[in-house]
N, C-alpha and C. Protein backbone atom coordinates (compact mmCIF):
# COMPACT_ATOMS: atom_id res chain seq x y z
N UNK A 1 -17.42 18.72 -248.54
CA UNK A 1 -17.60 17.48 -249.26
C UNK A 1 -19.04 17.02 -249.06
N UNK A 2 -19.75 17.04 -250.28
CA UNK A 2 -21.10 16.32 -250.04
C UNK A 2 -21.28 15.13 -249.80
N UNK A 3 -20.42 14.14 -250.31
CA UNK A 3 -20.59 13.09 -250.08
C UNK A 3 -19.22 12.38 -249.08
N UNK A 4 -19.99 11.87 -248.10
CA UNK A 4 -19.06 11.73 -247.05
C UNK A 4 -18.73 10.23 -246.57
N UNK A 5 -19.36 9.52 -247.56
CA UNK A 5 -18.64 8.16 -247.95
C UNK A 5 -17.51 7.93 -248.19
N UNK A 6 -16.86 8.91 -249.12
CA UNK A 6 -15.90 8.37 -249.25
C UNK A 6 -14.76 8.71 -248.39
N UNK A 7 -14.74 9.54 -247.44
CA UNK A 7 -13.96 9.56 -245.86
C UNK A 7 -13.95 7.75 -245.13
N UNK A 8 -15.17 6.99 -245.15
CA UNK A 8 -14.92 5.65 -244.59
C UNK A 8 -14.44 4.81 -245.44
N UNK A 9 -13.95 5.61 -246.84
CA UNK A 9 -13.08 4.39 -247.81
C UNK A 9 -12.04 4.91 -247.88
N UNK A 10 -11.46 6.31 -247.64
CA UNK A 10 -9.95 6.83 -247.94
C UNK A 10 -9.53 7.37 -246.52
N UNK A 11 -9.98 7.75 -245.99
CA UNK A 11 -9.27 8.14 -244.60
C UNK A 11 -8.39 6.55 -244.12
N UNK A 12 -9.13 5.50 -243.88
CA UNK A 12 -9.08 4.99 -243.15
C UNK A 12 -7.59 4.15 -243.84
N UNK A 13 -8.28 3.65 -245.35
CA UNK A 13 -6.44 3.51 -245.87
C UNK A 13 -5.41 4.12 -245.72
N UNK A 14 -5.68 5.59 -245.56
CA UNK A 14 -4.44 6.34 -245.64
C UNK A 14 -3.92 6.39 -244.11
N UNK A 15 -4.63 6.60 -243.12
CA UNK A 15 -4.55 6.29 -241.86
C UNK A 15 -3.73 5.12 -241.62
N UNK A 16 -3.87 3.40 -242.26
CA UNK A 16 -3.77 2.22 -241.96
C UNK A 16 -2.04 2.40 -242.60
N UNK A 17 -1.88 3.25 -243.82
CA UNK A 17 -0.26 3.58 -244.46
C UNK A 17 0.50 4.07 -243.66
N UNK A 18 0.08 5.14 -242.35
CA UNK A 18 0.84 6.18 -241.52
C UNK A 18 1.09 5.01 -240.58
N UNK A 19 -0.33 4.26 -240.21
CA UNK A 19 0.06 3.29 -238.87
C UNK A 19 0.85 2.63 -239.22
N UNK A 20 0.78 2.03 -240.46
CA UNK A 20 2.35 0.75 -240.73
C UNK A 20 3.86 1.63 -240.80
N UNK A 21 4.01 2.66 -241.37
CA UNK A 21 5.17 3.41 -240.72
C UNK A 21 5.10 3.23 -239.47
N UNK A 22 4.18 3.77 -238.58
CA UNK A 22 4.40 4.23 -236.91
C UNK A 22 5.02 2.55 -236.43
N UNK A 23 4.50 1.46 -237.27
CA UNK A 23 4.72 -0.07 -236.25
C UNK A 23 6.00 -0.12 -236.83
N UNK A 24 6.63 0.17 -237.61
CA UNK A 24 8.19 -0.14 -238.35
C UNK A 24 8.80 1.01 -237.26
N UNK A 25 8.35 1.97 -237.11
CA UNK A 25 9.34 2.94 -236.37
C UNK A 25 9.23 1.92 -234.50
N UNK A 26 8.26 2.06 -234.32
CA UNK A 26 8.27 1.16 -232.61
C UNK A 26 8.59 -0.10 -232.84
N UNK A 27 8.46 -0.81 -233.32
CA UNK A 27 8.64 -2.38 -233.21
C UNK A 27 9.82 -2.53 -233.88
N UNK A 28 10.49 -1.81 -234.98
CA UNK A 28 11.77 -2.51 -235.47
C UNK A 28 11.17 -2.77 -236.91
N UNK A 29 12.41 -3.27 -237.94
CA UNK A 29 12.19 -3.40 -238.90
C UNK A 29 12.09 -4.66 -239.60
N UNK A 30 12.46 -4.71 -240.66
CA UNK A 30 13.06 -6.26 -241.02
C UNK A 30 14.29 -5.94 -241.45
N UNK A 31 14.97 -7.16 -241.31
CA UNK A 31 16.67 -7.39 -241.53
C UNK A 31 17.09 -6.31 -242.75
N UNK A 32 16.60 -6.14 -243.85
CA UNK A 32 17.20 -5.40 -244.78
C UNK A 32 17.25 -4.19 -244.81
N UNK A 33 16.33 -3.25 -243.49
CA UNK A 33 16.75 -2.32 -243.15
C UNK A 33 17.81 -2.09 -241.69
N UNK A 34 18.08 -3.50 -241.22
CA UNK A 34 19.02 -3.14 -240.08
C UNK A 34 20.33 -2.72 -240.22
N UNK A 35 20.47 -3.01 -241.68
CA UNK A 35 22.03 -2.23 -241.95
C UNK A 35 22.16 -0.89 -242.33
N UNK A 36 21.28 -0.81 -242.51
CA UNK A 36 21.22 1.26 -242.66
C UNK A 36 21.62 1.78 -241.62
N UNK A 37 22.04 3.03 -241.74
CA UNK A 37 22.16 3.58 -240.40
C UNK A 37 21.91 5.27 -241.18
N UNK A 38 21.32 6.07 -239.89
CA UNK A 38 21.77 7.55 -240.18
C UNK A 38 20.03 7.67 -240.95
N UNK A 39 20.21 8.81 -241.59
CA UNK A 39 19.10 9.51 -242.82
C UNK A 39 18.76 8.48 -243.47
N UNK A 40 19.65 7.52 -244.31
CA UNK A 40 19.22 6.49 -245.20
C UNK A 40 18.35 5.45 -244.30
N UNK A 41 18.45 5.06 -243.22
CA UNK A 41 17.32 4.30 -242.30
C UNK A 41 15.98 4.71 -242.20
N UNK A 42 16.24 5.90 -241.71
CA UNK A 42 14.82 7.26 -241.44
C UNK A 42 14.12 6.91 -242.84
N UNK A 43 14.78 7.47 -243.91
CA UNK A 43 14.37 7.29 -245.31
C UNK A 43 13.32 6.60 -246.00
N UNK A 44 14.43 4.71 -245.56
CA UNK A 44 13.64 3.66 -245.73
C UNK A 44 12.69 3.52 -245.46
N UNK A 45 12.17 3.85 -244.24
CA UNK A 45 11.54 3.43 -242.72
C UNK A 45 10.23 3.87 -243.23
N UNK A 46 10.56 5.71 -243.74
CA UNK A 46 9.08 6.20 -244.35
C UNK A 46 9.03 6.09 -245.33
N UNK A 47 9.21 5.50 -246.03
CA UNK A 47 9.19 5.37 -247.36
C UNK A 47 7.38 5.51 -247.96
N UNK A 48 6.35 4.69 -247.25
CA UNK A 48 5.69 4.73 -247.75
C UNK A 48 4.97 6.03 -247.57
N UNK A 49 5.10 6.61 -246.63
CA UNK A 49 4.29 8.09 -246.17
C UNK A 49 4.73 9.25 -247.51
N UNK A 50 6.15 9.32 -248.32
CA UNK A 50 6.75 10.15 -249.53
C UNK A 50 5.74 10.57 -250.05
N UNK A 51 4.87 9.25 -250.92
CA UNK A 51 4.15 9.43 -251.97
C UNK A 51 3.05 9.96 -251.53
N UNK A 52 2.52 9.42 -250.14
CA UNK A 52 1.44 9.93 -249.81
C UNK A 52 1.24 11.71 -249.28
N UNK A 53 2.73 12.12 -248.93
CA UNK A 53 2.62 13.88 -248.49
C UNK A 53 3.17 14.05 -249.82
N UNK A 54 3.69 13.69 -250.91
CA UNK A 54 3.79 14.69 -252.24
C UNK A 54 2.40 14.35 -253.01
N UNK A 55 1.66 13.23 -252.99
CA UNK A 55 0.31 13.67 -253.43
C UNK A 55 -0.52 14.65 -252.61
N UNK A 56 -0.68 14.78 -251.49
CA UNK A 56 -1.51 15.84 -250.66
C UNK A 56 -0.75 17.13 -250.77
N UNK A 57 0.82 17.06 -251.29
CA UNK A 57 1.13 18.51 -251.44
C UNK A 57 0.71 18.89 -253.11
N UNK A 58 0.77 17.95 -253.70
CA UNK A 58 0.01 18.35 -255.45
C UNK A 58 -1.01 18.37 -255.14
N UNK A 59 -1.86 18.05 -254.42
CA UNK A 59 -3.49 18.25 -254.50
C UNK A 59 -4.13 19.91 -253.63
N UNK A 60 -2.81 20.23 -252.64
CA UNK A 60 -3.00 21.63 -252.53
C UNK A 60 -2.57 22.36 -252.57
N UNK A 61 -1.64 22.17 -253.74
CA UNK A 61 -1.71 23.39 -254.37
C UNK A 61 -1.95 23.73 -255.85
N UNK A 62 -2.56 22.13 -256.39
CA UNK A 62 -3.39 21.66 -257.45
C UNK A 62 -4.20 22.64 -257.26
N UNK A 63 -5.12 22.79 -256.02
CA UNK A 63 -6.17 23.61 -255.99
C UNK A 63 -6.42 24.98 -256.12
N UNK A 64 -5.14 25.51 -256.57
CA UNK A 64 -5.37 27.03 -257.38
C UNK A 64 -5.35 27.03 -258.76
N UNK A 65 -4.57 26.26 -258.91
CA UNK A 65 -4.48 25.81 -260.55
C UNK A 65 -5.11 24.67 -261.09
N UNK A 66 -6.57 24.28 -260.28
CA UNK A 66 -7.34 23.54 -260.89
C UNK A 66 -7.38 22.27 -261.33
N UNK A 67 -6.62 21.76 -260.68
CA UNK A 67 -6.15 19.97 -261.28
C UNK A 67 -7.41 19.52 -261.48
N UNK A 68 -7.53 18.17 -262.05
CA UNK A 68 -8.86 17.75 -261.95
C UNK A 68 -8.93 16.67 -260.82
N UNK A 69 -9.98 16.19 -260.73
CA UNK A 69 -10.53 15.50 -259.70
C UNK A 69 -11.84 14.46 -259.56
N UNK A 70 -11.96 13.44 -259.36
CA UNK A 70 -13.72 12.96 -259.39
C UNK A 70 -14.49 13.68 -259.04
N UNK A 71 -15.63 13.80 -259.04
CA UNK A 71 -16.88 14.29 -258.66
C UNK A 71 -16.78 13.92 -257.49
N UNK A 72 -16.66 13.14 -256.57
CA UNK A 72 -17.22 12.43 -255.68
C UNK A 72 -16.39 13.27 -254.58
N UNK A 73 -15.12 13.56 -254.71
CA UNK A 73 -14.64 13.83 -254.19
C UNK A 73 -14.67 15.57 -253.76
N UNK A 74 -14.94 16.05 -254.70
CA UNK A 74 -15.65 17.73 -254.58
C UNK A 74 -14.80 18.74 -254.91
N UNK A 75 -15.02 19.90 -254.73
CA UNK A 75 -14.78 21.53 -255.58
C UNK A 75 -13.65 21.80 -253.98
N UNK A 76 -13.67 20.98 -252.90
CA UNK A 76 -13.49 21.97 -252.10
C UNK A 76 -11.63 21.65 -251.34
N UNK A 77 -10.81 22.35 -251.07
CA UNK A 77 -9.09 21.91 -251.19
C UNK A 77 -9.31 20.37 -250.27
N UNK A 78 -10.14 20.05 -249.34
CA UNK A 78 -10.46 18.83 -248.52
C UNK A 78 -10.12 17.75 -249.31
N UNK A 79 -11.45 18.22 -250.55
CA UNK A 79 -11.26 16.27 -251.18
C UNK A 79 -9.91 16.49 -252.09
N UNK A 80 -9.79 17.78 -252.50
CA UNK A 80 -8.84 17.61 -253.46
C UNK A 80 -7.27 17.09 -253.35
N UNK A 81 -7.04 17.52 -252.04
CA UNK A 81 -5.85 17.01 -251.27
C UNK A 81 -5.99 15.43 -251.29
N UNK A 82 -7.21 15.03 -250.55
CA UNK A 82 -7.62 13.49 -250.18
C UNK A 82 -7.60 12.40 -251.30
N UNK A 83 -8.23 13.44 -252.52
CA UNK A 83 -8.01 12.36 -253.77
C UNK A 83 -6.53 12.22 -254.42
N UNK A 84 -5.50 13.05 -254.16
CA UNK A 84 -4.09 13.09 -254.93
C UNK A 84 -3.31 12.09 -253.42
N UNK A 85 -3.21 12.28 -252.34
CA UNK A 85 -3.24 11.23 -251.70
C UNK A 85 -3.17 9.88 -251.49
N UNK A 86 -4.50 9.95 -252.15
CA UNK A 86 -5.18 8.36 -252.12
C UNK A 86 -4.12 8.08 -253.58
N UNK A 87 -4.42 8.56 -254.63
CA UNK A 87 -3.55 8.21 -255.64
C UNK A 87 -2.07 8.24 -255.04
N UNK A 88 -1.32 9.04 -254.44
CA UNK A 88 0.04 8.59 -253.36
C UNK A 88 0.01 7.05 -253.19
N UNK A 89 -1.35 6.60 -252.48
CA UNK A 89 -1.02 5.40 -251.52
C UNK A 89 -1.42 4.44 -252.75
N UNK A 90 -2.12 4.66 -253.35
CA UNK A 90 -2.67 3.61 -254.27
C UNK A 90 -0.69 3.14 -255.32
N UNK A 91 -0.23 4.09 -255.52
CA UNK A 91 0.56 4.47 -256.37
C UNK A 91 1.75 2.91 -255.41
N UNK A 92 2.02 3.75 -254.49
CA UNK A 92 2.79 2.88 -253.24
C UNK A 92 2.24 0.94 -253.68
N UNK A 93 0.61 0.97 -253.03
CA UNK A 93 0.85 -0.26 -253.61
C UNK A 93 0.58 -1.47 -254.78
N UNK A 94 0.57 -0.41 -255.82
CA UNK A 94 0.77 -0.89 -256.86
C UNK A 94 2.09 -1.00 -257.19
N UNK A 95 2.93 -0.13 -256.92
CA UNK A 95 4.22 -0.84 -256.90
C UNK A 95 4.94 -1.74 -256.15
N UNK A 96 4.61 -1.85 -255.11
CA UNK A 96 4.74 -2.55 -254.41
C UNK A 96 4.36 -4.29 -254.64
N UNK A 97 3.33 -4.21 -255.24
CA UNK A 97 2.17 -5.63 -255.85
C UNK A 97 3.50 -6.16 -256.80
N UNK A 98 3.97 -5.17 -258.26
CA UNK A 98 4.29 -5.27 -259.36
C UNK A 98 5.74 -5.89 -258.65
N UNK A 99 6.68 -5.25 -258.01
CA UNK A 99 7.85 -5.71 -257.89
C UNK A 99 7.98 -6.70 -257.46
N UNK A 100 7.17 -7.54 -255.70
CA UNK A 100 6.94 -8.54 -255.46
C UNK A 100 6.82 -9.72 -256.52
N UNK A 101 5.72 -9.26 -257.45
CA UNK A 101 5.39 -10.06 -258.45
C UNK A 101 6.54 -10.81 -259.32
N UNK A 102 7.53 -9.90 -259.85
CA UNK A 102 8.47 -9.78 -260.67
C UNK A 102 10.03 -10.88 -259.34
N UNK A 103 9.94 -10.08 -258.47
CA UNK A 103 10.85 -11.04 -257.85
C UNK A 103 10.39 -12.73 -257.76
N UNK A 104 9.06 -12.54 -257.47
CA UNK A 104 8.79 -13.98 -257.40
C UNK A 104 9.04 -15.02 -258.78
N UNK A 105 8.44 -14.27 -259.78
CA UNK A 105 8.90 -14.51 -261.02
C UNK A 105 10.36 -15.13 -261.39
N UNK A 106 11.15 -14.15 -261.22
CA UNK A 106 12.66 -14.26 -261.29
C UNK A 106 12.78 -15.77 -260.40
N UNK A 107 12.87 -15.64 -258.98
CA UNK A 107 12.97 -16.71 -258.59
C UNK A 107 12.62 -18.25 -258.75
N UNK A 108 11.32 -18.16 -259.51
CA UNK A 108 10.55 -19.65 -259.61
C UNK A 108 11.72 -19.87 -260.95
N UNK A 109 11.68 -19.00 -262.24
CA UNK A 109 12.06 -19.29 -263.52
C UNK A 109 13.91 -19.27 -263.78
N UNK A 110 14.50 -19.04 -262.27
CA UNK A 110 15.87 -19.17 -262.31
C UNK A 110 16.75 -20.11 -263.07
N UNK A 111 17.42 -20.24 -263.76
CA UNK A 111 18.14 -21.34 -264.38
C UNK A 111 18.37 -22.68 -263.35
N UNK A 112 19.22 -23.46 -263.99
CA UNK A 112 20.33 -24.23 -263.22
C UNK A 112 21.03 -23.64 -262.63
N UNK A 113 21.60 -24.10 -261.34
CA UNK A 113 22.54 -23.49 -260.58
C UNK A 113 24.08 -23.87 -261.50
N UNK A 114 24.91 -23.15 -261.14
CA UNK A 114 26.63 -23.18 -262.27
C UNK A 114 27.28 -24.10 -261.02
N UNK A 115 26.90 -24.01 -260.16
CA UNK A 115 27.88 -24.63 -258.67
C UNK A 115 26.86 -26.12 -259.06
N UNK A 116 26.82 -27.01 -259.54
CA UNK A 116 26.53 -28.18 -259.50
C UNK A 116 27.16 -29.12 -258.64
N UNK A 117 26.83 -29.69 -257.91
CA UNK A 117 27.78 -31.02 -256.95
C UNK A 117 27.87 -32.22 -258.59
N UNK A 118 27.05 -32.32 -259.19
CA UNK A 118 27.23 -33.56 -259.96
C UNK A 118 28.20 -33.07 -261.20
N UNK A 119 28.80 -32.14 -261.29
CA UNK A 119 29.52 -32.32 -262.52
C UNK A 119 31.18 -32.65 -261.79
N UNK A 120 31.65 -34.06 -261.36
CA UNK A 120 32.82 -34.15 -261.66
C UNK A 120 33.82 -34.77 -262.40
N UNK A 121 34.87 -34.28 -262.50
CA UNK A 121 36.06 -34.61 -263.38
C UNK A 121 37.04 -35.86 -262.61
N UNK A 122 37.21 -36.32 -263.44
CA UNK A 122 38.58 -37.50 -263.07
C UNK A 122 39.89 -37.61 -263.63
């Protein structure tokens, strides 16, 4: 890789994705994964690391069959892995952004509640 900038802009995200798995695996989770149990926990738990080892596994083996790639990132299987990756994690939280978004949404624009205390009958 000639240009080795961009290792202090993508290593370090993708690094900061593995560490937030590693603090969910030692510290515990939040409540909506305490009812899992078994594989489906494990699952949850990594969830975000998926996208990031099936982009580094398309990016090498992209690299026989030529995927494309930025410039910046280079000719050589290093960046090419690093850039399908980064698209993994980027991928992660952009969805991540979008669904948040959408729940919050839902919530502010909720109707009336049907359980009313003020509607009674005599």
């Amino acid at each position: 890789m000639d240009n080795w900038l961009i290792i202090l802009g993508v290593a370090p995200f993708l690094i900061g994705m593995a560490v937030q798995v590693t603090r969910n695996i030692v510290l515990g989770e939040d409540s909506s994964k305490k009812q899992l149990k078994g594989w489906r926990k494990i699952y949850k738990i990594t969830l975000p690391l998926h996208a990031i080892s099936f982009g580094s596994a398309i990016g090498f083996f992209g690299y026989r069959f030529g995927l494309p790639v930025p410039e910046i990132f280079g000719n050589e299987v290093g960046g090419i892995v690093l850039a399908y990756a980064l698209s993994g994690g980027i991928a992660i939280v952009g969805y991540d952004s979008i669904v948040k978004t959408l729940k919050r949404i839902i919530e502010v624009y909720k109707g009336p509640s049907s359980n009313s205390s003020d509607t009674s009958e005599n």
